[in-house]
Each structure stands twice: as structure tokens, then as C-alpha cells.
PDB file of N, CA and C in Angstrom:
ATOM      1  N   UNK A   1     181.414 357.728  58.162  1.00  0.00           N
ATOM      2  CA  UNK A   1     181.974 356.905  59.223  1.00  0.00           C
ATOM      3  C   UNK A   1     180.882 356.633  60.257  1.00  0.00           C
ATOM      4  N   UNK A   2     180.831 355.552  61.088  1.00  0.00           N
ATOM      5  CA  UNK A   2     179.939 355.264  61.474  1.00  0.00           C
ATOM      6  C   UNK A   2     180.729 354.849  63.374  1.00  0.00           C
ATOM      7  N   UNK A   3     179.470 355.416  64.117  1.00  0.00           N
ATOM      8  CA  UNK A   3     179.802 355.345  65.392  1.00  0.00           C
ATOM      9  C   UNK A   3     180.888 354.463  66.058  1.00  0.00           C
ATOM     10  N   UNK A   4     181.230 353.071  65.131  1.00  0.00           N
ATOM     11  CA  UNK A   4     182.157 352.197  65.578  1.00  0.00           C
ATOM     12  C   UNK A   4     183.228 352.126  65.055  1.00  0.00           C
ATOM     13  N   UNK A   5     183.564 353.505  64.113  1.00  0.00           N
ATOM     14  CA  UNK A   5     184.138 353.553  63.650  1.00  0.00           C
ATOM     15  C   UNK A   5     184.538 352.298  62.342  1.00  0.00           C
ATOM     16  N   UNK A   6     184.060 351.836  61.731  1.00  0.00           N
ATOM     17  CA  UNK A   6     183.566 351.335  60.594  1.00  0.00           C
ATOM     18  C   UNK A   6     183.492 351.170  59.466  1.00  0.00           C
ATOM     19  N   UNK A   7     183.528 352.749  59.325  1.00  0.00           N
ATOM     20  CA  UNK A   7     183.150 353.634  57.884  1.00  0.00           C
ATOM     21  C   UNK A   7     184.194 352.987  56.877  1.00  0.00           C
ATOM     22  N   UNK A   8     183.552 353.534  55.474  1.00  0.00           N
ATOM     23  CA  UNK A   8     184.826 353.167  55.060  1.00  0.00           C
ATOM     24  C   UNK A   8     186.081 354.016  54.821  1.00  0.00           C
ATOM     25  N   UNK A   9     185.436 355.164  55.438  1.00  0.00           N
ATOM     26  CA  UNK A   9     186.959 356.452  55.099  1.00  0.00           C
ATOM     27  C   UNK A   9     187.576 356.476  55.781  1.00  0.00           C
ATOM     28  N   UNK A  10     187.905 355.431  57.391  1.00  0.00           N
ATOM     29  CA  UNK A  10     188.582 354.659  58.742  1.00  0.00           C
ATOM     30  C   UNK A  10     189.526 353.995  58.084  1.00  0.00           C
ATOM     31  N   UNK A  11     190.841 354.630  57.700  1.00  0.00           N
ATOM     32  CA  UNK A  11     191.646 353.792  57.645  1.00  0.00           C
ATOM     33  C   UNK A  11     192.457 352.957  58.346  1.00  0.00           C
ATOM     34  N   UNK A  12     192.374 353.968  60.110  1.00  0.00           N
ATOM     35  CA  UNK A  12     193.090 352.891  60.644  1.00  0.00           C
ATOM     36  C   UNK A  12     192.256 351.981  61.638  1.00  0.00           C
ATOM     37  N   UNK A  13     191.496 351.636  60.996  1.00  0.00           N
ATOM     38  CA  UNK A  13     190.796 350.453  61.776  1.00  0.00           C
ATOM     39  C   UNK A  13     191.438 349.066  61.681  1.00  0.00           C
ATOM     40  N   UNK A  14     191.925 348.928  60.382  1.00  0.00           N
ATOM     41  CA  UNK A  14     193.019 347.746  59.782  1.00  0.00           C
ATOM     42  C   UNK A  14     194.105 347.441  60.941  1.00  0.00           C
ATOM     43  N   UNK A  15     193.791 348.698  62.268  1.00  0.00           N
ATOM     44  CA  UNK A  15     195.542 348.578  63.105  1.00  0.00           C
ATOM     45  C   UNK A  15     194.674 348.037  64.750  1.00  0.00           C
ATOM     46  N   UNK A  16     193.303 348.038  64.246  1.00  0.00           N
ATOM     47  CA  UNK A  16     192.665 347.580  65.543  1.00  0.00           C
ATOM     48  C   UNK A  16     192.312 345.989  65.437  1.00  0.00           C
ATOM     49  N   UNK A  17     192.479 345.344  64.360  1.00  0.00           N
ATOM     50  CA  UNK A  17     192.061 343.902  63.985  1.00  0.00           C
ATOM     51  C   UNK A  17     193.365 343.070  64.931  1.00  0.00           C
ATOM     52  N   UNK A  18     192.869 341.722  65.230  1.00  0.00           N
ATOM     53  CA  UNK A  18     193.786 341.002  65.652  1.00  0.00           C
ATOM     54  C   UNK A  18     194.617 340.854  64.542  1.00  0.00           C
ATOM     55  N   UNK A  19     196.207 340.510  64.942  1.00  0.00           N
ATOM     56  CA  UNK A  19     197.207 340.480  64.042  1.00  0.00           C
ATOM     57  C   UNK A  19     196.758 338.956  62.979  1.00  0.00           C
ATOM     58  N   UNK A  20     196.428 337.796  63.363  1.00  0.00           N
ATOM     59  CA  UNK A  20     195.912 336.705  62.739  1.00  0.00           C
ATOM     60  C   UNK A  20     194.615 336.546  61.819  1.00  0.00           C
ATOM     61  N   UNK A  21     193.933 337.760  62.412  1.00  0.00           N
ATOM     62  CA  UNK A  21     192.195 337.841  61.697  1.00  0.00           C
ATOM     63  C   UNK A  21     192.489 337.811  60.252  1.00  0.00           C
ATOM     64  N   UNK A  22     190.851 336.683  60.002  1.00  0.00           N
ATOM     65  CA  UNK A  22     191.107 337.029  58.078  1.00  0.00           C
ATOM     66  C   UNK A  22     190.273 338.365  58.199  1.00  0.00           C
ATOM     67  N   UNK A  23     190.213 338.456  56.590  1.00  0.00           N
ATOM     68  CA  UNK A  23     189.288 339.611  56.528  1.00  0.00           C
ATOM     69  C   UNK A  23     187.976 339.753  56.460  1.00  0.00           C
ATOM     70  N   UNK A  24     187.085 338.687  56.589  1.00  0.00           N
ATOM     71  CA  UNK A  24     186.170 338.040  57.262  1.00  0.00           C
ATOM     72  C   UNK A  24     185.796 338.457  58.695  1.00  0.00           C
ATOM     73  N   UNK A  25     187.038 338.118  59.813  1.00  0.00           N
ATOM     74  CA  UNK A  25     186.954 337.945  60.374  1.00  0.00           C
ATOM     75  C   UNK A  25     186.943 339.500  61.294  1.00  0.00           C
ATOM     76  N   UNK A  26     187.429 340.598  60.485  1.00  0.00           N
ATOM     77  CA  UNK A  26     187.826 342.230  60.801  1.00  0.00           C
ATOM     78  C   UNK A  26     186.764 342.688  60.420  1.00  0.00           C
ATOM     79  N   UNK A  27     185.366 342.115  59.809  1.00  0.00           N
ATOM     80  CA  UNK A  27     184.472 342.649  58.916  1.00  0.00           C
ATOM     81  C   UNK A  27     182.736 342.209  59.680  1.00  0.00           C
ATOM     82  N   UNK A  28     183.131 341.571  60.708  1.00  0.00           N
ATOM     83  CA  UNK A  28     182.429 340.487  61.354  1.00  0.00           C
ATOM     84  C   UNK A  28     181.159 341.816  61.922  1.00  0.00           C
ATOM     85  N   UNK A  29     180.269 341.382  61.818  1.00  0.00           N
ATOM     86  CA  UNK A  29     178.729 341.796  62.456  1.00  0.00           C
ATOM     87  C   UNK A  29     178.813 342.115  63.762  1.00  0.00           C
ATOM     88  N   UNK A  30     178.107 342.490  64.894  1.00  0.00           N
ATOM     89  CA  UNK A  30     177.978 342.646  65.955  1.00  0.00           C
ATOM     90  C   UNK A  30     176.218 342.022  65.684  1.00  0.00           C
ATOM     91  N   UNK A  31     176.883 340.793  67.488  1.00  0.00           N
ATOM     92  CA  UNK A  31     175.726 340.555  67.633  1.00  0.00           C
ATOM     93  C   UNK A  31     174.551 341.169  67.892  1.00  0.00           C
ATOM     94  N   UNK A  32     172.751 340.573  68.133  1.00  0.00           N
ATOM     95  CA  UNK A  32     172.437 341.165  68.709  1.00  0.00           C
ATOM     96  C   UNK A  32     172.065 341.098  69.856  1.00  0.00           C
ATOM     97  N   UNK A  33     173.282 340.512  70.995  1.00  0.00           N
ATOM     98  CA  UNK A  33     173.374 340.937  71.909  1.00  0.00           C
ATOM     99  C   UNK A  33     174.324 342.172  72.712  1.00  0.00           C
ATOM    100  N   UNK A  34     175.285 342.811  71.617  1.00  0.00           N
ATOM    101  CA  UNK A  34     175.798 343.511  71.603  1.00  0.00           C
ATOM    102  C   UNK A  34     175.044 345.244  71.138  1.00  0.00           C
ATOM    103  N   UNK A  35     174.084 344.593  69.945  1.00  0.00           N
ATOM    104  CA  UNK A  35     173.310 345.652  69.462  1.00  0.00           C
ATOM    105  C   UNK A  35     172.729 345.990  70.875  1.00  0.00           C
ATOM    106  N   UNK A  36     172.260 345.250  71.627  1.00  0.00           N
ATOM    107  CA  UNK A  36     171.089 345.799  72.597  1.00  0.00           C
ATOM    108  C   UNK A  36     172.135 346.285  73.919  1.00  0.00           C
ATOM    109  N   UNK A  37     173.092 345.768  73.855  1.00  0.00           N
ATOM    110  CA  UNK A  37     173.803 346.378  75.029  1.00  0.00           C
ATOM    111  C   UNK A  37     174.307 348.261  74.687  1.00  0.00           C
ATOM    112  N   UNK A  38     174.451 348.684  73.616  1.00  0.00           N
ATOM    113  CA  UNK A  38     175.177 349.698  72.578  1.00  0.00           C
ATOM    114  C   UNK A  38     174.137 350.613  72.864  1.00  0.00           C
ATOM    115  N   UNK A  39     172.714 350.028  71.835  1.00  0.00           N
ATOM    116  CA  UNK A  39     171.758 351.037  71.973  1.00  0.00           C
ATOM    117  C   UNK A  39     171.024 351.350  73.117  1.00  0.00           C
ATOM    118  N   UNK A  40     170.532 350.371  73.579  1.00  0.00           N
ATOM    119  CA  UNK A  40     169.444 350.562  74.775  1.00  0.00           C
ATOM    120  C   UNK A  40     170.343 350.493  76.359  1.00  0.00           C
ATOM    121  N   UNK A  41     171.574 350.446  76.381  1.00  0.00           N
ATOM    122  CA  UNK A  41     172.455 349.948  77.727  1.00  0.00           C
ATOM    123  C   UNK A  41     171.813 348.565  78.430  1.00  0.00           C
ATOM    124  N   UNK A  42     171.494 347.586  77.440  1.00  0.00           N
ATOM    125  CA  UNK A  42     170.893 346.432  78.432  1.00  0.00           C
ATOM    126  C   UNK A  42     172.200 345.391  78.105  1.00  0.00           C
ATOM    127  N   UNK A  43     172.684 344.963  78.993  1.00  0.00           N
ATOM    128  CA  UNK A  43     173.468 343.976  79.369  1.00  0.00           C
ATOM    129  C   UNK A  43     173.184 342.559  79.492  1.00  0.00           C
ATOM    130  N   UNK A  44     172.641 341.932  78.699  1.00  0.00           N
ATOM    131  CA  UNK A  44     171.725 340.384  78.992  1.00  0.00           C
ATOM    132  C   UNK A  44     172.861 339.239  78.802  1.00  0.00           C
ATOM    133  N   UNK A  45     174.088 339.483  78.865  1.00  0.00           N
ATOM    134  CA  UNK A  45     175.160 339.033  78.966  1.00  0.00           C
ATOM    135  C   UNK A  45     175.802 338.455  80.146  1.00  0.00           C
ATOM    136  N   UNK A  46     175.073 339.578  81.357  1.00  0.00           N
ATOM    137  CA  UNK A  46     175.961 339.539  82.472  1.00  0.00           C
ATOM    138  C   UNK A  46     174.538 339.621  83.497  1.00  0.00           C
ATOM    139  N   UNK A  47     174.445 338.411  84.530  1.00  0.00           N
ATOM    140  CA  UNK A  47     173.679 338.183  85.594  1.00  0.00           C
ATOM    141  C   UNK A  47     173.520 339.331  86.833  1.00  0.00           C
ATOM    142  N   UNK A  48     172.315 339.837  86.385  1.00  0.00           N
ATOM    143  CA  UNK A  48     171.934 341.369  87.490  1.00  0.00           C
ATOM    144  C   UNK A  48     172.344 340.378  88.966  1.00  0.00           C
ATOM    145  N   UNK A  49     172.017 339.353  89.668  1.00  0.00           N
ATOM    146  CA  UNK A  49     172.321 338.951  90.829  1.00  0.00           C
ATOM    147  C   UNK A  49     173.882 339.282  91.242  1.00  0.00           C
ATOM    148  N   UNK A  50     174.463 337.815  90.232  1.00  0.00           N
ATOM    149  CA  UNK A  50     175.874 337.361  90.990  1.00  0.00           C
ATOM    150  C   UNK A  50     177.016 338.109  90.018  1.00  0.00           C
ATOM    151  N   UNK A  51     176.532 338.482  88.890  1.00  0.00           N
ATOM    152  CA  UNK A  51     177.967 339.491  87.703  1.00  0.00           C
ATOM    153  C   UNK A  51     178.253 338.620  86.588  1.00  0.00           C
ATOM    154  N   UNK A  52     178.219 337.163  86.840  1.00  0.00           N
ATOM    155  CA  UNK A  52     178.404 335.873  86.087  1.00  0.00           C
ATOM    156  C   UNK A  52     177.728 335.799  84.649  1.00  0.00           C
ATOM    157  N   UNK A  53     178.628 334.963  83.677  1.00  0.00           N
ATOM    158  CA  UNK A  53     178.546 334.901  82.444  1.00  0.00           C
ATOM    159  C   UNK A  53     176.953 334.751  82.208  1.00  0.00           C
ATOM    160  N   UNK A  54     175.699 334.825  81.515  1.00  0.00           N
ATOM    161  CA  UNK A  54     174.771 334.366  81.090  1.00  0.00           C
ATOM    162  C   UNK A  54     174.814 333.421  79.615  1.00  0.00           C
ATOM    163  N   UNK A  55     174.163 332.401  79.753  1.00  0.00           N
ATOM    164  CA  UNK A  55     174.126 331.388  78.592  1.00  0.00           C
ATOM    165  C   UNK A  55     172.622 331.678  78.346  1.00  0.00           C
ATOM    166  N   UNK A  56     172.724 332.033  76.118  1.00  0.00           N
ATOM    167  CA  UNK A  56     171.629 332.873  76.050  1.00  0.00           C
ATOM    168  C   UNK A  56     171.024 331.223  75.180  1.00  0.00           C
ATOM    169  N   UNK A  57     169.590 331.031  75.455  1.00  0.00           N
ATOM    170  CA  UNK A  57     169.172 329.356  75.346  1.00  0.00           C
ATOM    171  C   UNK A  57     168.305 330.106  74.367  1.00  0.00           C
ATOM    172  N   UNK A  58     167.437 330.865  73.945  1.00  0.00           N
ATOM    173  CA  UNK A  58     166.280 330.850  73.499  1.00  0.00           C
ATOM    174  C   UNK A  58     166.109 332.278  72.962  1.00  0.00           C
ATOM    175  N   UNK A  59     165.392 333.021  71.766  1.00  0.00           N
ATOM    176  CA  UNK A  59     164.856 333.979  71.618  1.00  0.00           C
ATOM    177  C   UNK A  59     163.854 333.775  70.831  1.00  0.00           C
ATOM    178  N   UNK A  60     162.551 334.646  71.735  1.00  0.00           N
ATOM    179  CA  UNK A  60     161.392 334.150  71.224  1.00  0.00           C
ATOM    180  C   UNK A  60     160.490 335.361  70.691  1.00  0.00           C
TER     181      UNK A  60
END
């Protein structure tokens, strides 16, 4: 099993999916802007100034 609970021996993860999700959609990746928020605590999501959404344009 894996930190996000994931694994495949998680059976009830099936009870955390939206009721409409395909199974595609319950199976889905984490971005990696999520990866970097998880591992390293960086938030590049959310504007250190004002708290506000960030629109991510570019990775280089």
C-alpha cells in the first residue's frame, strides 16, 4: 500500500471516488504540481503575496 493509500490491497478506496467517476477517472495520476506540494511542501499553486489561485504558463 502506498502512502495515498493506493495500493492495491486498499479496498476501500473504491468508497473515496466520486459517485460518477469512470474508472479512469479513480485511477488518475497526481500532478506534478501536486507531487511537489506532497514531497517537498512547495505550494506553487497558491500566491506567497495575496493566497490567490496561480496560473502555471510554462515549465522549463
Amino acid at each position: 500500500m502506498t502512502p495515498a493509500k493506493r495500493g492495491k490491497s486498499n479496498k476501500a478506496s473504491a468508497s473515496h471516488a466520486p459517485e460518477g467517476a469512470t474508472p479512469t477517472e479513480r485511477r488518475a495520476a497526481m500532478s506534478w504540481a501536486q507531487r511537489l506540494k506532497r514531497v517537498f511542501h512547495i505550494d506553487i499553486e497558491t500566491c506567497k503575496t495575496c493566497g490567490g489561485r496561480v496560473k502555471i504558463i510554462a515549465c522549463i
